[in-house]
Protein backbone atom coordinates (compact mmCIF):
# COMPACT_ATOMS: atom_id res chain seq x y z
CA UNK A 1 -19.74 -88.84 -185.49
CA UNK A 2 -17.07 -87.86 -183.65
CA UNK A 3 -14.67 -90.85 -181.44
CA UNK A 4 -15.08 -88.74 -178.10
CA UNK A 5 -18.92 -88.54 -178.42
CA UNK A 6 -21.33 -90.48 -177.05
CA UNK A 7 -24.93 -91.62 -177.93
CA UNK A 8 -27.77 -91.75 -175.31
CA UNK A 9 -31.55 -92.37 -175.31
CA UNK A 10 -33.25 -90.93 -172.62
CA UNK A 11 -35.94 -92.85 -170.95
CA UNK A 12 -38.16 -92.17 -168.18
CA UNK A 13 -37.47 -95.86 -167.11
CA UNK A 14 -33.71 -95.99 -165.93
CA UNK A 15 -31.84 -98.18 -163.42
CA UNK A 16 -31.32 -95.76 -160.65
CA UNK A 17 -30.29 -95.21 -156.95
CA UNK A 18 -31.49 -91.82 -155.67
CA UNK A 19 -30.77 -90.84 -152.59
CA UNK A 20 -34.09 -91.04 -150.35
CA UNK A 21 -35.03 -89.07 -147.19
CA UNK A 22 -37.99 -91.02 -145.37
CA UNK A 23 -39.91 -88.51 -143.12
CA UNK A 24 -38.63 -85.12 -143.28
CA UNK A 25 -40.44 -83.39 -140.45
CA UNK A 26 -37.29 -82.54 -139.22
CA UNK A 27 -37.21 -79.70 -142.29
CA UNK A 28 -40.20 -77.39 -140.86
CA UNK A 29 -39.02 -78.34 -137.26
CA UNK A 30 -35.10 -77.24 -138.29
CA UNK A 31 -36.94 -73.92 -139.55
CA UNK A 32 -38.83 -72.85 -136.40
CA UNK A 33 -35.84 -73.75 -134.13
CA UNK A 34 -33.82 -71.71 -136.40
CA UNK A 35 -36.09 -68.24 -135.81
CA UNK A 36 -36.90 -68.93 -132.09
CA UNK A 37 -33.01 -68.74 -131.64
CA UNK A 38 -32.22 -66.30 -133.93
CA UNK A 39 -34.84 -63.71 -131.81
CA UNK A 40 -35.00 -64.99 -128.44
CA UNK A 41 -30.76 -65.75 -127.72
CA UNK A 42 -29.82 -62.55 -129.58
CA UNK A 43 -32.83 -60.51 -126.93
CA UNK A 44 -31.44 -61.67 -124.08
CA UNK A 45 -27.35 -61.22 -125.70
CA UNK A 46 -28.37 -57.65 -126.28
CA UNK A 47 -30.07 -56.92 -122.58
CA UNK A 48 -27.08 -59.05 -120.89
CA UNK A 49 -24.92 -56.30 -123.06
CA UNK A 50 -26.78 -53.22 -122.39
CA UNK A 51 -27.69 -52.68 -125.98
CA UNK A 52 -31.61 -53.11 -125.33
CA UNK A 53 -33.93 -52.73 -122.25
CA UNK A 54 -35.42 -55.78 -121.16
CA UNK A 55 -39.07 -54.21 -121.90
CA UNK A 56 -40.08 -56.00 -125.07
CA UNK A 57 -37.67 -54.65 -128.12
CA UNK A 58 -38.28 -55.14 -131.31
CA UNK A 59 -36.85 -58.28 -132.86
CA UNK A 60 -34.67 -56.28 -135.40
CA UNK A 61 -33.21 -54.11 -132.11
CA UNK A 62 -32.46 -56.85 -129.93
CA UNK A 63 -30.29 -58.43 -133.19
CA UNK A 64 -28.83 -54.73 -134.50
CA UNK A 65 -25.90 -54.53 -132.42
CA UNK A 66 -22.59 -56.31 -132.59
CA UNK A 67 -21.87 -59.02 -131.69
CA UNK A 68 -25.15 -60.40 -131.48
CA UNK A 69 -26.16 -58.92 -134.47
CA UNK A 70 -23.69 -61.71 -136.52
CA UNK A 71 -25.29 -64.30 -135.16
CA UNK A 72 -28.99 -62.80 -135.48
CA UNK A 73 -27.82 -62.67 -139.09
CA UNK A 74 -26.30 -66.00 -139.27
CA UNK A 75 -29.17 -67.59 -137.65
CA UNK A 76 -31.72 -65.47 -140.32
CA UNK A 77 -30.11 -66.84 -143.19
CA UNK A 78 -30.19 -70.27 -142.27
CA UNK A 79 -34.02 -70.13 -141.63
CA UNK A 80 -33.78 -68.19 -145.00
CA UNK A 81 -32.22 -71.67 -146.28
CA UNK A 82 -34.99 -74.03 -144.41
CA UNK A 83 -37.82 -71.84 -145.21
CA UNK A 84 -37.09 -71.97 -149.11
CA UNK A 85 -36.92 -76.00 -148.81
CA UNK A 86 -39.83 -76.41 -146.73
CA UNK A 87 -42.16 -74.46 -149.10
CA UNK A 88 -40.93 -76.23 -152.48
CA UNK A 89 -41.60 -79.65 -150.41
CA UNK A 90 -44.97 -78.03 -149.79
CA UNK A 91 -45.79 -76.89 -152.99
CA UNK A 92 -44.72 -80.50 -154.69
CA UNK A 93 -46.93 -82.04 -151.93
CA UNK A 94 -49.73 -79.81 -152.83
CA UNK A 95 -49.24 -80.22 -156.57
CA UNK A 96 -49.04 -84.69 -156.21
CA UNK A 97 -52.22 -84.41 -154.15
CA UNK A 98 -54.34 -82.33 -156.18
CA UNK A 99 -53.16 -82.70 -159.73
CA UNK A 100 -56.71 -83.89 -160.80
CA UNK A 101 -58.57 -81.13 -158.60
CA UNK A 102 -58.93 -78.03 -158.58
CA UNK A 103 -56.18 -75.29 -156.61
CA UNK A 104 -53.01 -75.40 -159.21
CA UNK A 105 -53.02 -72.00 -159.86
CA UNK A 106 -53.56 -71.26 -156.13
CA UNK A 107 -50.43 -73.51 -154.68
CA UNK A 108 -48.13 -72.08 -157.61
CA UNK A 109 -48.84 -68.55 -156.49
CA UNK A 110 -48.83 -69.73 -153.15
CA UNK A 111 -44.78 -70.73 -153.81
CA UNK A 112 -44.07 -67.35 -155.82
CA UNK A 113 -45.09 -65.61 -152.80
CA UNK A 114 -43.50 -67.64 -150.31
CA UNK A 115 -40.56 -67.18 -151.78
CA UNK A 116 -40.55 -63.52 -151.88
CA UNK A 117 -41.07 -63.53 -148.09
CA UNK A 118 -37.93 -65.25 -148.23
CA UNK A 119 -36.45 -62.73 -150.00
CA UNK A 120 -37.78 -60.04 -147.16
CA UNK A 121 -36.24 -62.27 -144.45
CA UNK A 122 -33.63 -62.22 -146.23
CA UNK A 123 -33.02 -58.83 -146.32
CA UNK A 124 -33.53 -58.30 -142.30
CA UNK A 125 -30.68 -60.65 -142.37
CA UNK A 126 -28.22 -58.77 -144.92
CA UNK A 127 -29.51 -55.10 -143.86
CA UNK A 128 -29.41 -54.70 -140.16
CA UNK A 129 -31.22 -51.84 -138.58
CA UNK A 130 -28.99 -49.67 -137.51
CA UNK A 131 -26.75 -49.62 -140.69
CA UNK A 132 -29.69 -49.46 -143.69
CA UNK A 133 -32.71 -48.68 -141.57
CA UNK A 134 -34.81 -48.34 -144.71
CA UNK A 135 -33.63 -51.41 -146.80
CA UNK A 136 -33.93 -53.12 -143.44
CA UNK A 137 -37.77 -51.95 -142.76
CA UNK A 138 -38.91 -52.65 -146.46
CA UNK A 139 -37.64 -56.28 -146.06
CA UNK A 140 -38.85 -56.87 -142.87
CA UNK A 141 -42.46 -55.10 -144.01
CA UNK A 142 -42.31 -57.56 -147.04
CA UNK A 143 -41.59 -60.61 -144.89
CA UNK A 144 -44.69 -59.78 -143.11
CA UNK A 145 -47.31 -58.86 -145.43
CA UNK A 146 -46.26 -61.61 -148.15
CA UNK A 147 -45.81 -64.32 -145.10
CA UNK A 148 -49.63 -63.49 -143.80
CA UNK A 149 -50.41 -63.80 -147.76
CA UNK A 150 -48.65 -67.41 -147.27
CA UNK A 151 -50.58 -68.48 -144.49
CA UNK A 152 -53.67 -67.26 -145.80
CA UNK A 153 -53.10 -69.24 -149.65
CA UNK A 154 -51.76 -72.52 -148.22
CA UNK A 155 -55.45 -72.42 -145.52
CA UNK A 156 -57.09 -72.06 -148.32
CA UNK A 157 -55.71 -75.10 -150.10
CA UNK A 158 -55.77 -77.15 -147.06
CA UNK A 159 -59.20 -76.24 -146.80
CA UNK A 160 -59.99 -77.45 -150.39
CA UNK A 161 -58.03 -80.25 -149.35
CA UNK A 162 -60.20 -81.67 -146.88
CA UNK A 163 -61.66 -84.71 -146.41
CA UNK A 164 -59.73 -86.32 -148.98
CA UNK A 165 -56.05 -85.60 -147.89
CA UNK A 166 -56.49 -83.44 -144.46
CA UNK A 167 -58.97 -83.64 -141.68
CA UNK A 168 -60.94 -80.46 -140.09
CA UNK A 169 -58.27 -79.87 -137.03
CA UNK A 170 -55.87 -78.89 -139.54
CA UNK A 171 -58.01 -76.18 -141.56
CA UNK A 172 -59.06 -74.81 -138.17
CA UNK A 173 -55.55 -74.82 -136.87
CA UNK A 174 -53.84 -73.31 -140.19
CA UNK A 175 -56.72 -70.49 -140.38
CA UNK A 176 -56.74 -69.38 -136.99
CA UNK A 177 -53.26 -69.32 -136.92
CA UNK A 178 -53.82 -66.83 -140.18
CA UNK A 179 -56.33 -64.50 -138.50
CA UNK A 180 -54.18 -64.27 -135.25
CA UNK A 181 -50.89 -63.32 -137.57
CA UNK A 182 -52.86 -60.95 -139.70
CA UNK A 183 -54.05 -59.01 -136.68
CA UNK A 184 -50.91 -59.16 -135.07
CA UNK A 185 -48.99 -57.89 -138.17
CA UNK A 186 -51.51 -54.93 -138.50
CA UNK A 187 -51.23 -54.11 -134.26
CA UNK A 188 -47.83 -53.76 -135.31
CA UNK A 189 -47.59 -51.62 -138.09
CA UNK A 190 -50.43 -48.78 -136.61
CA UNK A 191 -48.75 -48.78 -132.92
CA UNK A 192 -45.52 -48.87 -134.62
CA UNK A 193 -46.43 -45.91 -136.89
CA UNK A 194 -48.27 -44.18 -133.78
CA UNK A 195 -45.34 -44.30 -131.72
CA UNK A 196 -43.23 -42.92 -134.26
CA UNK A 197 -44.81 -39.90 -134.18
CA UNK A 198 -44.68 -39.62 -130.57
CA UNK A 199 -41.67 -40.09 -130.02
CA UNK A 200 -39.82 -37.74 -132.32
CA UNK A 201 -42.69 -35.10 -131.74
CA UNK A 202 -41.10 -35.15 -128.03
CA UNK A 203 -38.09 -34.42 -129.02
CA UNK A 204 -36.19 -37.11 -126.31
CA UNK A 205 -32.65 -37.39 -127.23
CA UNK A 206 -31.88 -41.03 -126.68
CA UNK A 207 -32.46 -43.94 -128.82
CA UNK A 208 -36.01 -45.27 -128.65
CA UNK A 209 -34.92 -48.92 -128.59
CA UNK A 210 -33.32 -48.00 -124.48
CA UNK A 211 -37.06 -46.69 -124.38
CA UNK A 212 -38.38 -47.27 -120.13
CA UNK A 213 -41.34 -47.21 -118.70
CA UNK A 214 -42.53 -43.15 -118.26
CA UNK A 215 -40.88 -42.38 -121.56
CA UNK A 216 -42.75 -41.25 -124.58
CA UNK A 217 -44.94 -43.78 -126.53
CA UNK A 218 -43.75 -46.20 -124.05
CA UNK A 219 -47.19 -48.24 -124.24
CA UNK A 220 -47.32 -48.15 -128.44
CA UNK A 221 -43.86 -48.88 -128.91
CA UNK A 222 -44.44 -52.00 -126.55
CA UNK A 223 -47.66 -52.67 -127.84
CA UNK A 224 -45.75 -53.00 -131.52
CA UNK A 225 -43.42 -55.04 -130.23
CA UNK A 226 -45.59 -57.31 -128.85
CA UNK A 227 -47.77 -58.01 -131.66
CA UNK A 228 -44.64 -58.59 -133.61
CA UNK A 229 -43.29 -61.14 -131.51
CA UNK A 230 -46.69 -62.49 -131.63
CA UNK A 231 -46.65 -62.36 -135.44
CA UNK A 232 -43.48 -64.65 -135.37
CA UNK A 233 -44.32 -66.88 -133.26
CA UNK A 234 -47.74 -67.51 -135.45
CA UNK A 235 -45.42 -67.89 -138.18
CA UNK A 236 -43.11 -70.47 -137.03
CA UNK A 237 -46.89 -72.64 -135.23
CA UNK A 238 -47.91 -72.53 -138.84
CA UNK A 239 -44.99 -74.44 -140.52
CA UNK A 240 -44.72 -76.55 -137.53
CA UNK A 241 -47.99 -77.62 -138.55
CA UNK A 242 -46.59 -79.02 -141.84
CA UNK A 243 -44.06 -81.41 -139.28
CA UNK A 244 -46.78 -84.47 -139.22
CA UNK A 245 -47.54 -83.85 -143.16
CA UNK A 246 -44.01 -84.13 -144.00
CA UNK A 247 -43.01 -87.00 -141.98
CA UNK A 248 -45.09 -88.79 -144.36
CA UNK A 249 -43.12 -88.00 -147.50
CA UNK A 250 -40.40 -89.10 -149.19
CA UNK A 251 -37.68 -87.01 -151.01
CA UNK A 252 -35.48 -88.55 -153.94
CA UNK A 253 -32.37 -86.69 -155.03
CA UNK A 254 -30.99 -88.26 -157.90
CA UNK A 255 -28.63 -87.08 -160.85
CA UNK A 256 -27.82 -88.81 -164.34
CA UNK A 257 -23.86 -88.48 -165.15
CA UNK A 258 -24.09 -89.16 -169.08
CA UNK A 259 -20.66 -89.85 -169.81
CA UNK A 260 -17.64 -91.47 -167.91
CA UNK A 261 -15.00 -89.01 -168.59
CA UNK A 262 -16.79 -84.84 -168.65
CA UNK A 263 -14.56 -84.07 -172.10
CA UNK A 264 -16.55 -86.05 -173.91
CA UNK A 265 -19.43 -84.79 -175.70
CA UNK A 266 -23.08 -86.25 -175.99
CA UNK A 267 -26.34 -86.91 -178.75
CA UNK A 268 -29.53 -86.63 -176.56
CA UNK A 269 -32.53 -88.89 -178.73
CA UNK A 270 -35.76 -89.18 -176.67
CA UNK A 271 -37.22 -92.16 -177.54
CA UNK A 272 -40.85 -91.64 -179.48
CA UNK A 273 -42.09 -94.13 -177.21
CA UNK A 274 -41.47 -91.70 -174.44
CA UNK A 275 -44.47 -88.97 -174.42
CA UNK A 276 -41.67 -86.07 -174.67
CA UNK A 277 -41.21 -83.85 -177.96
CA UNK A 278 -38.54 -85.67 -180.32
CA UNK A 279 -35.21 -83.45 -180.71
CA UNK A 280 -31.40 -84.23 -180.50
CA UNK A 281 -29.01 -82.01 -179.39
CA UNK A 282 -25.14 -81.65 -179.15
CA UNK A 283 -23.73 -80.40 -176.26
């Protein structure tokens, strides 16, 4: 054996000091402030700048246009940060709760599909509308369908979860929440898609985000808009919900340095006492 390496047994009982957070409500909370500002400061930046009417733009329009549209993207991709944290806190909550029950395969699809909204948000946030409409409208369409999908997975697992670990307000709350967003998100796409058509088969030759009343497809395109304000909104109640659930949590962060000095190198043994397979490896 080499001088510079060192020999380590790793045990699943070690003298520690993670760092704890004690109630971390403040997670979901940080996430829903995040979107509300990201959609309501950058409508009324865009009005105040002429880029938008005032009569109900889409969220994506009232954030397209610079210079609100840098700070409609910073904003996204810091609720892109908080949303990816509060649903692994979720899952692990899930996961500790019913690890003798039933609904493991549910809450791990549950995460792989919460994360993929992410990934739609986060491509409203990279792709703005005006500058890669169609990247921009596949992300956004993603966020939507796989968020509702979200909703829908974690009601069903806080229904399974009650009485033990959640009482009846929350299953009511979580799927009505669901069946608002779901309609919402579907309003959206048909009066979206309806006014569309209108509007080019018109043939008006201004943008149809500085759309007024009297104009073509005045009532879908407000209709759409609407419903998808209505969508977000349902999506930022639902993880608000989680606030009281994760107040009453606690998150360790901890790391194992296992040398002093990061030339030397290391012999892993895990113990046979430990229930982990027995290898050894140099790194």
């Amino acid at each position: 054996m080499s001088e510079n390496m060192q020999v380590y047994e790793l045990s699943c009982a070690r003298n520690n000091n993670p760092v704890k957070f004690i109630g971390v409500g403040w997670i979901p909370a940080s996430l829903g402030v995040c979107i509300a500002a990201a959609g309501l400061l950058s409508f009324v930046w865009a009005v105040l700048s002429g880029d938008v009417t005032v009569y109900v733009p889409f969220i994506s329009e009232a954030g397209a246009d610079p210079p609100q549209s840098g700070f409609f993207s910073l904003m996204i991709s810091v609720s892109c940060v908080w949303s990816g944290v509060t649903i692994v806190i979720r899952y692990s909550i899930v996961r500790q709760l019913l690890r003798f029950n039933r609904g493991e395969l549910i809450n791990s699809i549950s995460l792989v599909v919460g994360f993929l909204s992410v990934l739609g948000l986060s491509l409203v946030s990279a792709f703005p509308l005006t500058s890669a409409n169609i990247i921009h409208d596949i992300g956004a369409a993603s966020m939507f369908v796989l968020g509702v999908t979200y909703c829908f997975l974690q009601s069903l697992l806080s229904a399974w979860m009650y009485p033990w670990h959640n009482g009846r307000v929350i299953v009511f709350y979580r799927s009505s929440i669901t069946l608002i967003a779901t309609a919402a998100a579907l309003i959206t796409a048909i009066c979206q898609f309806k006014a569309k058509q209108l509007w080019a088969a018109s043939g008006i030759d201004k943008p149809d985000d500085m759309r007024l009343p009297g104009d073509p497809a005045f009532f879908w395109f407000t209709a759409a808009a609407i419903a998808e304000w209505t969508t977000v909104v349902m999506f930022i109640a639902y993880f608000f919900s989680y606030i009281r659930e994760f107040n009453k949590v606690v998150i360790e962060l901890d790391t194992y340095p296992l040398v002093d000095h990061f030339d030397d190198d290391i012999e892993i043994h895990f113990p046979a006492s430990e229930h982990t397979p027995l290898y050894k490896s140099v790194l």
